[in-house]
C-alpha atoms as a PDB file:
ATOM      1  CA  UNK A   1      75.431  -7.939  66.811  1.00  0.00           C
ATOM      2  CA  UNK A   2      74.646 -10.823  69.187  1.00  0.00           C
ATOM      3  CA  UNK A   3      74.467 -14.469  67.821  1.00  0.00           C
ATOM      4  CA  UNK A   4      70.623 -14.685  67.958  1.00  0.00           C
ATOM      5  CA  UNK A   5      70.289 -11.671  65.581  1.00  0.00           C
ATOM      6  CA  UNK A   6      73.535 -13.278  63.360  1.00  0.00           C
ATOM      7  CA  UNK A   7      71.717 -16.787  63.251  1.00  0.00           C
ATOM      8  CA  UNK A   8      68.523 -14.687  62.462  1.00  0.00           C
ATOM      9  CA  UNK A   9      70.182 -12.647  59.127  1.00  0.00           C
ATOM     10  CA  UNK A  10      71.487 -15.562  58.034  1.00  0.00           C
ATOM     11  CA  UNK A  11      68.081 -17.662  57.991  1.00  0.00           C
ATOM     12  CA  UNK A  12      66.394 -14.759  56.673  1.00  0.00           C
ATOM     13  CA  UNK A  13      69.331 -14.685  53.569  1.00  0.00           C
ATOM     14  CA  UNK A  14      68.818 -18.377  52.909  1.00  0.00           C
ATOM     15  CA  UNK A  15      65.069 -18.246  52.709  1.00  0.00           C
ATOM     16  CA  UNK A  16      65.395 -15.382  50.698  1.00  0.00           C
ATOM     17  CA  UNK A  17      68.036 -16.691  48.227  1.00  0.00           C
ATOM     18  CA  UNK A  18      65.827 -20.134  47.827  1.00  0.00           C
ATOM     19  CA  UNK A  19      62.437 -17.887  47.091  1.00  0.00           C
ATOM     20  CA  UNK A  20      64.234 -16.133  44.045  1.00  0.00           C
ATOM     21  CA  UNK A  21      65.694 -19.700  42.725  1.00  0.00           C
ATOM     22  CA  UNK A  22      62.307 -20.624  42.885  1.00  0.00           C
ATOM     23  CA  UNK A  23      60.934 -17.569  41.101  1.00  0.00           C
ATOM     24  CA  UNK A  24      63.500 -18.898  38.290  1.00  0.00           C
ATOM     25  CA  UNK A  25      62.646 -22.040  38.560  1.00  0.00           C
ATOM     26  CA  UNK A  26      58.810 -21.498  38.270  1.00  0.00           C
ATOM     27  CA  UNK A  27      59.408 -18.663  34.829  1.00  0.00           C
ATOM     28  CA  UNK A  28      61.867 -21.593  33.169  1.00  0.00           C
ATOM     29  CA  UNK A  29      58.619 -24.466  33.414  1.00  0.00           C
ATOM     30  CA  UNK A  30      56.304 -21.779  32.471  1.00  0.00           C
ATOM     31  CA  UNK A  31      58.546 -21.068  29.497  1.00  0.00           C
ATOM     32  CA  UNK A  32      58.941 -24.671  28.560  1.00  0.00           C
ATOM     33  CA  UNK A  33      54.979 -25.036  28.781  1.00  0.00           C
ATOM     34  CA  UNK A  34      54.879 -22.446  26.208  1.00  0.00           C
ATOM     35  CA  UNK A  35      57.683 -23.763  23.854  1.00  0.00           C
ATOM     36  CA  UNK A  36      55.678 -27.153  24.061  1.00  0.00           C
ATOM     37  CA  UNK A  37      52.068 -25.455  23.300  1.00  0.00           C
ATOM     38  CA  UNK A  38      53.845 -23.812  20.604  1.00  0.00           C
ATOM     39  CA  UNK A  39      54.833 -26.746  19.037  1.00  0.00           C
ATOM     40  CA  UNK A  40      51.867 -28.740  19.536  1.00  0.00           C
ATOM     41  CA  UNK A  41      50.098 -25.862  17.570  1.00  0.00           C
ATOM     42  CA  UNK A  42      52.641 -26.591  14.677  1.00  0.00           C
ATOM     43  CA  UNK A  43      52.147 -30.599  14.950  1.00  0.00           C
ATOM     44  CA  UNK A  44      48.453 -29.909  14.533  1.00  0.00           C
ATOM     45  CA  UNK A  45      48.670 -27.961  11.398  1.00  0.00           C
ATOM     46  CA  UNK A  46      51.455 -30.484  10.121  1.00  0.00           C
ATOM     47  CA  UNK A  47      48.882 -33.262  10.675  1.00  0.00           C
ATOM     48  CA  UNK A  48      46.253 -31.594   8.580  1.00  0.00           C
ATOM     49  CA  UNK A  49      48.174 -31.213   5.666  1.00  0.00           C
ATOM     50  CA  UNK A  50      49.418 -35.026   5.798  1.00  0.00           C
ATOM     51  CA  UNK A  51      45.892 -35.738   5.837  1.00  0.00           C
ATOM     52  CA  UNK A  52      45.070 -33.978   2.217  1.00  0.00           C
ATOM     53  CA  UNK A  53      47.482 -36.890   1.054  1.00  0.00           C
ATOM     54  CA  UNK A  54      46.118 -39.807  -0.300  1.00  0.00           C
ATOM     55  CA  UNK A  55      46.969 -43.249   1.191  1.00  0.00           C
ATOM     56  CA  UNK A  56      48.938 -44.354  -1.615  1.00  0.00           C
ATOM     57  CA  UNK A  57      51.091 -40.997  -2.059  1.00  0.00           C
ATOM     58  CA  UNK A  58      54.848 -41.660  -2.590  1.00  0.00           C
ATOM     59  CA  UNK A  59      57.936 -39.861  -0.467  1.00  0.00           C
ATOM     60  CA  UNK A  60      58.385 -37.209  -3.452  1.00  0.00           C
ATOM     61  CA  UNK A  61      54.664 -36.610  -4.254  1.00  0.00           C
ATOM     62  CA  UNK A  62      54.059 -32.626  -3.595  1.00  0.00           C
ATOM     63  CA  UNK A  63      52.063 -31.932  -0.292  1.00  0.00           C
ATOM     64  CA  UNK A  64      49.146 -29.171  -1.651  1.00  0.00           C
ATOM     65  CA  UNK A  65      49.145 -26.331   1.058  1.00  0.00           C
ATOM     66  CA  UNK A  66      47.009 -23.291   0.646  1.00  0.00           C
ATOM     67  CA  UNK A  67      48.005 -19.821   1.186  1.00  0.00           C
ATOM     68  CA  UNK A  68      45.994 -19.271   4.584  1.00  0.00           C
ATOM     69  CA  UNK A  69      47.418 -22.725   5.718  1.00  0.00           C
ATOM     70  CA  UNK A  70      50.706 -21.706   4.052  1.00  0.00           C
ATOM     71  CA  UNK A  71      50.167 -18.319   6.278  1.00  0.00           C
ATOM     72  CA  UNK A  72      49.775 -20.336   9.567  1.00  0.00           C
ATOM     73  CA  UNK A  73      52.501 -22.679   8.790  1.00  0.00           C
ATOM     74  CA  UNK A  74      54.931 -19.413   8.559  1.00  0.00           C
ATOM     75  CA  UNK A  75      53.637 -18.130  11.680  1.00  0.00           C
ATOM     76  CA  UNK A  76      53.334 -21.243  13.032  1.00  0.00           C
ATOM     77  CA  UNK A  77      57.187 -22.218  12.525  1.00  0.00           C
ATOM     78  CA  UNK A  78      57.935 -18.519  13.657  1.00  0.00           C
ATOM     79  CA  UNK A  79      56.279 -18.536  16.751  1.00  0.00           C
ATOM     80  CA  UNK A  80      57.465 -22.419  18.474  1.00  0.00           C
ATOM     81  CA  UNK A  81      61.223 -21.011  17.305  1.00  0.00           C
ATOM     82  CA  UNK A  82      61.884 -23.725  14.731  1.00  0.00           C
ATOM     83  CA  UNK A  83      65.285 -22.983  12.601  1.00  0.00           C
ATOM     84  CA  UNK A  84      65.532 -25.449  10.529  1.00  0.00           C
ATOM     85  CA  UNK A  85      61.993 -25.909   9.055  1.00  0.00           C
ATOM     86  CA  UNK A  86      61.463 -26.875   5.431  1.00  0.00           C
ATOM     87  CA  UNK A  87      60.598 -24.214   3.163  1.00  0.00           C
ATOM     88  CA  UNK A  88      56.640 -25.150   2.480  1.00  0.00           C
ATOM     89  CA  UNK A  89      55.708 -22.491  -0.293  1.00  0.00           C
ATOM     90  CA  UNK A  90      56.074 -22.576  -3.412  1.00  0.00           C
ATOM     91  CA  UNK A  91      58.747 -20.194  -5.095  1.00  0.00           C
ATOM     92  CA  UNK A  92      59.561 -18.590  -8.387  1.00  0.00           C
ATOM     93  CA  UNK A  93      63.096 -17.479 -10.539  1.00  0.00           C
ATOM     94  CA  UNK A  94      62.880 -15.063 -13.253  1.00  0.00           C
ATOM     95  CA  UNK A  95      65.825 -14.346 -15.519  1.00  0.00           C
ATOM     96  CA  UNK A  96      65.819 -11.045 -17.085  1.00  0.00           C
ATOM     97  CA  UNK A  97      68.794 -10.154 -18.971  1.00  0.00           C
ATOM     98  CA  UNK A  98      70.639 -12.608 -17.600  1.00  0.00           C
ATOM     99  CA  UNK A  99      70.087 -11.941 -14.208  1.00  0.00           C
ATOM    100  CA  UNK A 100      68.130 -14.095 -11.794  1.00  0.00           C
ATOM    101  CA  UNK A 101      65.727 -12.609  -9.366  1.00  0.00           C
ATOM    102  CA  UNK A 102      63.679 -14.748  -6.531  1.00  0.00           C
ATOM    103  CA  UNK A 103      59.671 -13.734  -6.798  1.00  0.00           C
ATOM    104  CA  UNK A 104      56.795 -14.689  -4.587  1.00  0.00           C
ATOM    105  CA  UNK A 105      53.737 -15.689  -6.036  1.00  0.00           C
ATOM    106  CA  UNK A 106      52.511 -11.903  -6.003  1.00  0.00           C
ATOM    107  CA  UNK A 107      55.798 -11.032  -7.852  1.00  0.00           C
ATOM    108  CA  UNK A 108      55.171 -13.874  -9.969  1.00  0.00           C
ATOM    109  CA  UNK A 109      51.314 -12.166 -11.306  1.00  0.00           C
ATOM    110  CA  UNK A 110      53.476  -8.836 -11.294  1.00  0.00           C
ATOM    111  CA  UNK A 111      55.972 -10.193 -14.374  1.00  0.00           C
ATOM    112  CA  UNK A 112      52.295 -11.984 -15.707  1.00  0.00           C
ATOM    113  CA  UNK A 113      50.637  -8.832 -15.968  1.00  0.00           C
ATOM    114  CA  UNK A 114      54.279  -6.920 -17.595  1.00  0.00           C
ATOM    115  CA  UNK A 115      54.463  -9.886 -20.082  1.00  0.00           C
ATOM    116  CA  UNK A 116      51.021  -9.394 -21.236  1.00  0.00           C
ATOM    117  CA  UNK A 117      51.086  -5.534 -21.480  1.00  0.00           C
ATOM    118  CA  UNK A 118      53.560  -5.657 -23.321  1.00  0.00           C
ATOM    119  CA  UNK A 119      52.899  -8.677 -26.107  1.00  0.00           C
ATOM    120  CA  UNK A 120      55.613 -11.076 -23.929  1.00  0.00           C
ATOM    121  CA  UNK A 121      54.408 -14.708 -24.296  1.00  0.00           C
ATOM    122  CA  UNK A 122      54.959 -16.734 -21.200  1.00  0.00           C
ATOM    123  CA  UNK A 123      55.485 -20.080 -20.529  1.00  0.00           C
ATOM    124  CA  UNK A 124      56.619 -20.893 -17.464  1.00  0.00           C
ATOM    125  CA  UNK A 125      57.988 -24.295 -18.607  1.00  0.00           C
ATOM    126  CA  UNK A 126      59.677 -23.354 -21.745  1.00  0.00           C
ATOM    127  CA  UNK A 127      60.318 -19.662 -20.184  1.00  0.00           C
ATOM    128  CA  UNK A 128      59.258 -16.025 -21.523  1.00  0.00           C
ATOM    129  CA  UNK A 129      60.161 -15.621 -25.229  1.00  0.00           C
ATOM    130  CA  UNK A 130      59.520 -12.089 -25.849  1.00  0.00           C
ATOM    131  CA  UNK A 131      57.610 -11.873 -29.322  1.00  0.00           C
ATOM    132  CA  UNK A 132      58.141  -8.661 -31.425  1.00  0.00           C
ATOM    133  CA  UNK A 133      56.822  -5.655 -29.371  1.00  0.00           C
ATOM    134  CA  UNK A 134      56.162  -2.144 -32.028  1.00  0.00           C
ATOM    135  CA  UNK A 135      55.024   0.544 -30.102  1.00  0.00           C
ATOM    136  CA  UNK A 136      53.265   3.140 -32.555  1.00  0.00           C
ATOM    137  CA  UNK A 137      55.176   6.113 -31.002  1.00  0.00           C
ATOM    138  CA  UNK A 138      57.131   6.849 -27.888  1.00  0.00           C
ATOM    139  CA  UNK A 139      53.877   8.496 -26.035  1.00  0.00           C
ATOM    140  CA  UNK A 140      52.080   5.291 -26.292  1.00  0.00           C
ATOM    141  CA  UNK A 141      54.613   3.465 -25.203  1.00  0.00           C
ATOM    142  CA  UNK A 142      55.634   5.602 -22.377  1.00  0.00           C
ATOM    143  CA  UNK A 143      51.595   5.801 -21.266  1.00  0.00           C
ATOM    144  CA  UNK A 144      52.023   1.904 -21.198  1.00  0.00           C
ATOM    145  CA  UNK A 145      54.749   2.052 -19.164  1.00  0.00           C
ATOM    146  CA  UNK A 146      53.283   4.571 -16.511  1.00  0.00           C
ATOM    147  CA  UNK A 147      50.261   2.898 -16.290  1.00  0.00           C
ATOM    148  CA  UNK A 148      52.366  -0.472 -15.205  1.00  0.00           C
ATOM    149  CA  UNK A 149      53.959   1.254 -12.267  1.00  0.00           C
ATOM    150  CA  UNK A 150      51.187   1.649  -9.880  1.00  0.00           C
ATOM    151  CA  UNK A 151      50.344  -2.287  -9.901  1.00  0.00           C
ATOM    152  CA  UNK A 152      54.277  -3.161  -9.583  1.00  0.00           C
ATOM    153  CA  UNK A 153      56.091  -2.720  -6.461  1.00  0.00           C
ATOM    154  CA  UNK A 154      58.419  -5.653  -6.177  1.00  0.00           C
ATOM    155  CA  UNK A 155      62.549  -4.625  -6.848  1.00  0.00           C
ATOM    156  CA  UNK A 156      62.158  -7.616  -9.205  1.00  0.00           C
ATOM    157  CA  UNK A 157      59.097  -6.270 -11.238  1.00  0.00           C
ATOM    158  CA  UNK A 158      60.058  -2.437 -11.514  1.00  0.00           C
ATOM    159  CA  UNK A 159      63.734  -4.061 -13.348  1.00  0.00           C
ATOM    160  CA  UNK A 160      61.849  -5.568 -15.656  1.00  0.00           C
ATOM    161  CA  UNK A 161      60.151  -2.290 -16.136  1.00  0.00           C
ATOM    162  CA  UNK A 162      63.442  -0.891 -16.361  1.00  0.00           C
ATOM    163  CA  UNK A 163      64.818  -3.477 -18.277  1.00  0.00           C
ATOM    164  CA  UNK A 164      61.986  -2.969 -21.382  1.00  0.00           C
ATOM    165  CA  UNK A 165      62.243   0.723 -20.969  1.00  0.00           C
ATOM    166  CA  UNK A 166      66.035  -0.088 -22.211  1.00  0.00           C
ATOM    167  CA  UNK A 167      65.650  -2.035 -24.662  1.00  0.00           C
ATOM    168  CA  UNK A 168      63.053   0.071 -26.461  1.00  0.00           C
ATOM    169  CA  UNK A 169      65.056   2.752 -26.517  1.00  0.00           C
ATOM    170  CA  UNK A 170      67.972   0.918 -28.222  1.00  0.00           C
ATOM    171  CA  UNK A 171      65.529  -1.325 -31.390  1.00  0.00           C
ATOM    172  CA  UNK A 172      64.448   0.090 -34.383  1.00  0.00           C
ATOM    173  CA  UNK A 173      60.604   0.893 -33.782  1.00  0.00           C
ATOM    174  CA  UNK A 174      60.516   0.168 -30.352  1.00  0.00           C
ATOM    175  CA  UNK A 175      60.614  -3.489 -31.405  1.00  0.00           C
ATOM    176  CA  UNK A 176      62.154  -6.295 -28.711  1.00  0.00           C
ATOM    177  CA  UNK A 177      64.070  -9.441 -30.337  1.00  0.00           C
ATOM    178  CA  UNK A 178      66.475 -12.058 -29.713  1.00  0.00           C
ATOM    179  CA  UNK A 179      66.026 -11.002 -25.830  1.00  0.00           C
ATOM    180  CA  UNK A 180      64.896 -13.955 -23.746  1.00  0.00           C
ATOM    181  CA  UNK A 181      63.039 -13.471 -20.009  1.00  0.00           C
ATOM    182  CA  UNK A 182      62.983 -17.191 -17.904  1.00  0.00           C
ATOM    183  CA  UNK A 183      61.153 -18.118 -15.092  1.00  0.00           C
ATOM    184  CA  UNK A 184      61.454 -21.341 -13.633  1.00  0.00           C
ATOM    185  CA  UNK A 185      59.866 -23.015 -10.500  1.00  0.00           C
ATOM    186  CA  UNK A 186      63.112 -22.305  -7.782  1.00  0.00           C
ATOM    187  CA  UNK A 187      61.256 -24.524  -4.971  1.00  0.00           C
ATOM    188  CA  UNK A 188      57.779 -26.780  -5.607  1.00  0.00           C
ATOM    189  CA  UNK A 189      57.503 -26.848  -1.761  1.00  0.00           C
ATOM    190  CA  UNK A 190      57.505 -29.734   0.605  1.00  0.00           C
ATOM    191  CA  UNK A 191      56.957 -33.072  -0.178  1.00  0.00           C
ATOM    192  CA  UNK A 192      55.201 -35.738   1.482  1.00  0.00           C
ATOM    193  CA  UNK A 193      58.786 -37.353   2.488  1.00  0.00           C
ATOM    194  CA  UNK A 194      59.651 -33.691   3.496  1.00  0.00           C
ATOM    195  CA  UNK A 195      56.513 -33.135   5.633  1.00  0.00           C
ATOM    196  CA  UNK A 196      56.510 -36.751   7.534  1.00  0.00           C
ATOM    197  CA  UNK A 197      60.471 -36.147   8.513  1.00  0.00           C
ATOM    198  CA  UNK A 198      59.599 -32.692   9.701  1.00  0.00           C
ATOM    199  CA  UNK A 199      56.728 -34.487  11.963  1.00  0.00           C
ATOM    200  CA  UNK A 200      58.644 -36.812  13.416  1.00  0.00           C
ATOM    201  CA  UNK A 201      61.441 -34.278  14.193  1.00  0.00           C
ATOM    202  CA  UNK A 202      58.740 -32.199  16.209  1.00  0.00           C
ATOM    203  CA  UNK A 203      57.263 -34.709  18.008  1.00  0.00           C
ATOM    204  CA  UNK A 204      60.877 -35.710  18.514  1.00  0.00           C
ATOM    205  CA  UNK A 205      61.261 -32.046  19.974  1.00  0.00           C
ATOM    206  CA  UNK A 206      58.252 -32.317  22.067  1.00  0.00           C
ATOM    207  CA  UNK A 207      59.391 -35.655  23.854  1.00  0.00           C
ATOM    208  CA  UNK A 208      62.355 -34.198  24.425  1.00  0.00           C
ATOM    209  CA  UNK A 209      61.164 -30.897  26.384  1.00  0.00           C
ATOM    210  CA  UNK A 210      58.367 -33.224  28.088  1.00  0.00           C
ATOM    211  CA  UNK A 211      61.546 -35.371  29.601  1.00  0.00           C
ATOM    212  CA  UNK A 212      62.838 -32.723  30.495  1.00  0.00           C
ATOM    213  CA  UNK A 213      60.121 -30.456  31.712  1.00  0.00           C
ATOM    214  CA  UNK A 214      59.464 -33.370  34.329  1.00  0.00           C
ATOM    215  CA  UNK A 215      63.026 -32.933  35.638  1.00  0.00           C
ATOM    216  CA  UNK A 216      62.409 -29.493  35.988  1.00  0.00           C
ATOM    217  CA  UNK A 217      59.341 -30.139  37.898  1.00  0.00           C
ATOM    218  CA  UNK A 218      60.838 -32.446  39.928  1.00  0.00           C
ATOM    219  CA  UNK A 219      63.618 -29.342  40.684  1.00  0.00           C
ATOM    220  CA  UNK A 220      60.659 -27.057  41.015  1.00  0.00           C
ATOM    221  CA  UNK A 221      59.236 -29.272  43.986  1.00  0.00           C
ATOM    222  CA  UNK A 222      62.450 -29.814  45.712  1.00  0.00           C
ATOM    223  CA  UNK A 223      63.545 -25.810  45.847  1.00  0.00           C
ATOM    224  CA  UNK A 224      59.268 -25.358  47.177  1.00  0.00           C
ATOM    225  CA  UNK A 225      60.228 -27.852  50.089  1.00  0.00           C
ATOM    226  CA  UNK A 226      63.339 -26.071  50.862  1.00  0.00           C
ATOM    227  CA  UNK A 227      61.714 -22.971  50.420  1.00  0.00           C
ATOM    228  CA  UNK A 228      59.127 -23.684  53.169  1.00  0.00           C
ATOM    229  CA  UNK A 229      61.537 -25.299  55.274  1.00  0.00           C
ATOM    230  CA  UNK A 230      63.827 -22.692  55.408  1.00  0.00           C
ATOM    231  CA  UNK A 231      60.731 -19.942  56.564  1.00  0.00           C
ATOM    232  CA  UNK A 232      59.211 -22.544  58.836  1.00  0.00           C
ATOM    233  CA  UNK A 233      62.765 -23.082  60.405  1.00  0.00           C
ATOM    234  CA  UNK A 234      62.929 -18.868  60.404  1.00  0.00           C
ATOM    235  CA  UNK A 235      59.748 -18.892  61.691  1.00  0.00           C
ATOM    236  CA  UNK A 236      60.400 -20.683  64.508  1.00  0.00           C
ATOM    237  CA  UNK A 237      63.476 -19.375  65.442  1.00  0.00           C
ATOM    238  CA  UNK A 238      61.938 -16.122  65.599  1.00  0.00           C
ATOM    239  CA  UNK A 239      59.269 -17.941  67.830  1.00  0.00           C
ATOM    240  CA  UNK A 240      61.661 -19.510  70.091  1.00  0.00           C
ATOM    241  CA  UNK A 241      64.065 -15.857  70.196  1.00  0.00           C
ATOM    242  CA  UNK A 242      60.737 -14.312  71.520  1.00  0.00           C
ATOM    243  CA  UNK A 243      59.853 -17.133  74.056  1.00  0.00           C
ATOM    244  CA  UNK A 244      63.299 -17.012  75.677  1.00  0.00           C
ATOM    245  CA  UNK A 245      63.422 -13.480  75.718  1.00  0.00           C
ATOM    246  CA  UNK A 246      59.525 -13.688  77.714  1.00  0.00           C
ATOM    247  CA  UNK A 247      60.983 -16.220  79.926  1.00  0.00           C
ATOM    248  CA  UNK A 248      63.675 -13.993  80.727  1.00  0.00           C
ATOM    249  CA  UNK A 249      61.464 -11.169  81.132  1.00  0.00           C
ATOM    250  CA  UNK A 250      59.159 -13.250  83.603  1.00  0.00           C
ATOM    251  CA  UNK A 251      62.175 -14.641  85.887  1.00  0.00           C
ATOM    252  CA  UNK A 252      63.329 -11.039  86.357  1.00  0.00           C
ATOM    253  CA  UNK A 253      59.611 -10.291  88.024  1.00  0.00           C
END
């Protein structure tokens, strides 16, 4: 290999080594930009629900968020990455037989719906005080059993099932007493405290990547210009190989 074609390879390496930073340098910005839309989504929805509080709300008054906006928050949070996020819903414990079970709202209408087939009183202040249950036989019974299974299909729900199911079988008469079901609020959802620390950490987070998505575009310009200089300077070695090699050709005629 002769030094032209030596000097040549190793121009052509450096251009090529500078075009793939580059091509890294370009997907980490375009990934920032997307971590930052992300979040800005999340700031938006944040801001609306601040705004359904009045002006004289305290730190510890509950912020009311519905379940679509409870839906976008979720995917919201999900989606910009966030690990730390409050938990905005609101959240349910039930007690049966000494056990405690975590329900969402649709397990929550679940143990409703069992309560009331089957004479439970509820109360979810004071908790679920089963109230004497007499089933006239075992058939009825078991028909008001079966026809609870189709609407229940959380683990929590279908032990409760269970749960009655057991104790029938071991009263007099099919007749519950002295056996106590609680549910109690586990989680009330964010506050308006909650929610206004939560802003300020995102906008916190989105200062933060803009700093430093301007250092990374500053990066991004410098490897361009080094880019460009390193084919122009290829470039023009190649141009200059060729000339020499035409002047040679010509003083040889």
């Amino acid at each position: 290999m002769d030094l032209e074609t030596a000097l040549l390879a190793v121009q052509s390496q450096r251009a090529s080594l500078l075009e793939d930073l580059l091509k890294d340098q370009i997907a980490a910005v375009q990934a920032k930009n997307a971590k930052i839309s992300r979040l800005n989504e999340l700031m938006g929805l944040l801001n609306s629900c601040a705004a359904k509080m009045s002006s004289d709300a305290k730190a510890g008054d509950r912020v009311p968020i519905d379940n679509a906006t409870l839906a976008q928050l979720k995917t919201a949070v999900a989606e910009a990455g966030v690990a730390d996020a409050p938990d905005f819903g609101q959240h349910w414990n039930a007690t049966i037989g000494g056990k405690k079970f975590d329900l969402d709202q649709f397990s929550k209408q679940e143990i409703d719906n069992i309560c009331k087939t089957f004479g439970i009183q509820t109360n979810v202040n004071m908790g679920l005080m089963p109230t004497p249950y007499i089933a006239p036989d075992l058939a009825t019974f078991e028909k008001k059993l079966a026809g609870m299974n189709p609407k229940v299909q959380s683990e929590a729900g279908l032990q409760l099932l269970d749960k009655i199911k057991t104790l029938s079988k071991s009263k007099d008469k099919f007749t519950f007493t002295r056996e106590m079901i609680q549910m109690s609020t586990k989680s009330t959802g964010i506050n308006k405290g909650q929610l206004d620390g939560f802003i300020q950490k995102m906008k916190s987070n989105i200062d933060s990547l803009s700093n430093s998505q301007q250092m990374d575009m500053l990066r991004l310009q410098s490897l361009s210009n080094k880019r460009n200089e390193a084919f122009d300077l290829m470039t023009n070695f190649v141009k200059k190989m060729q000339d020499n090699r035409n002047t040679i050709i010509g003083n040889m005629r």
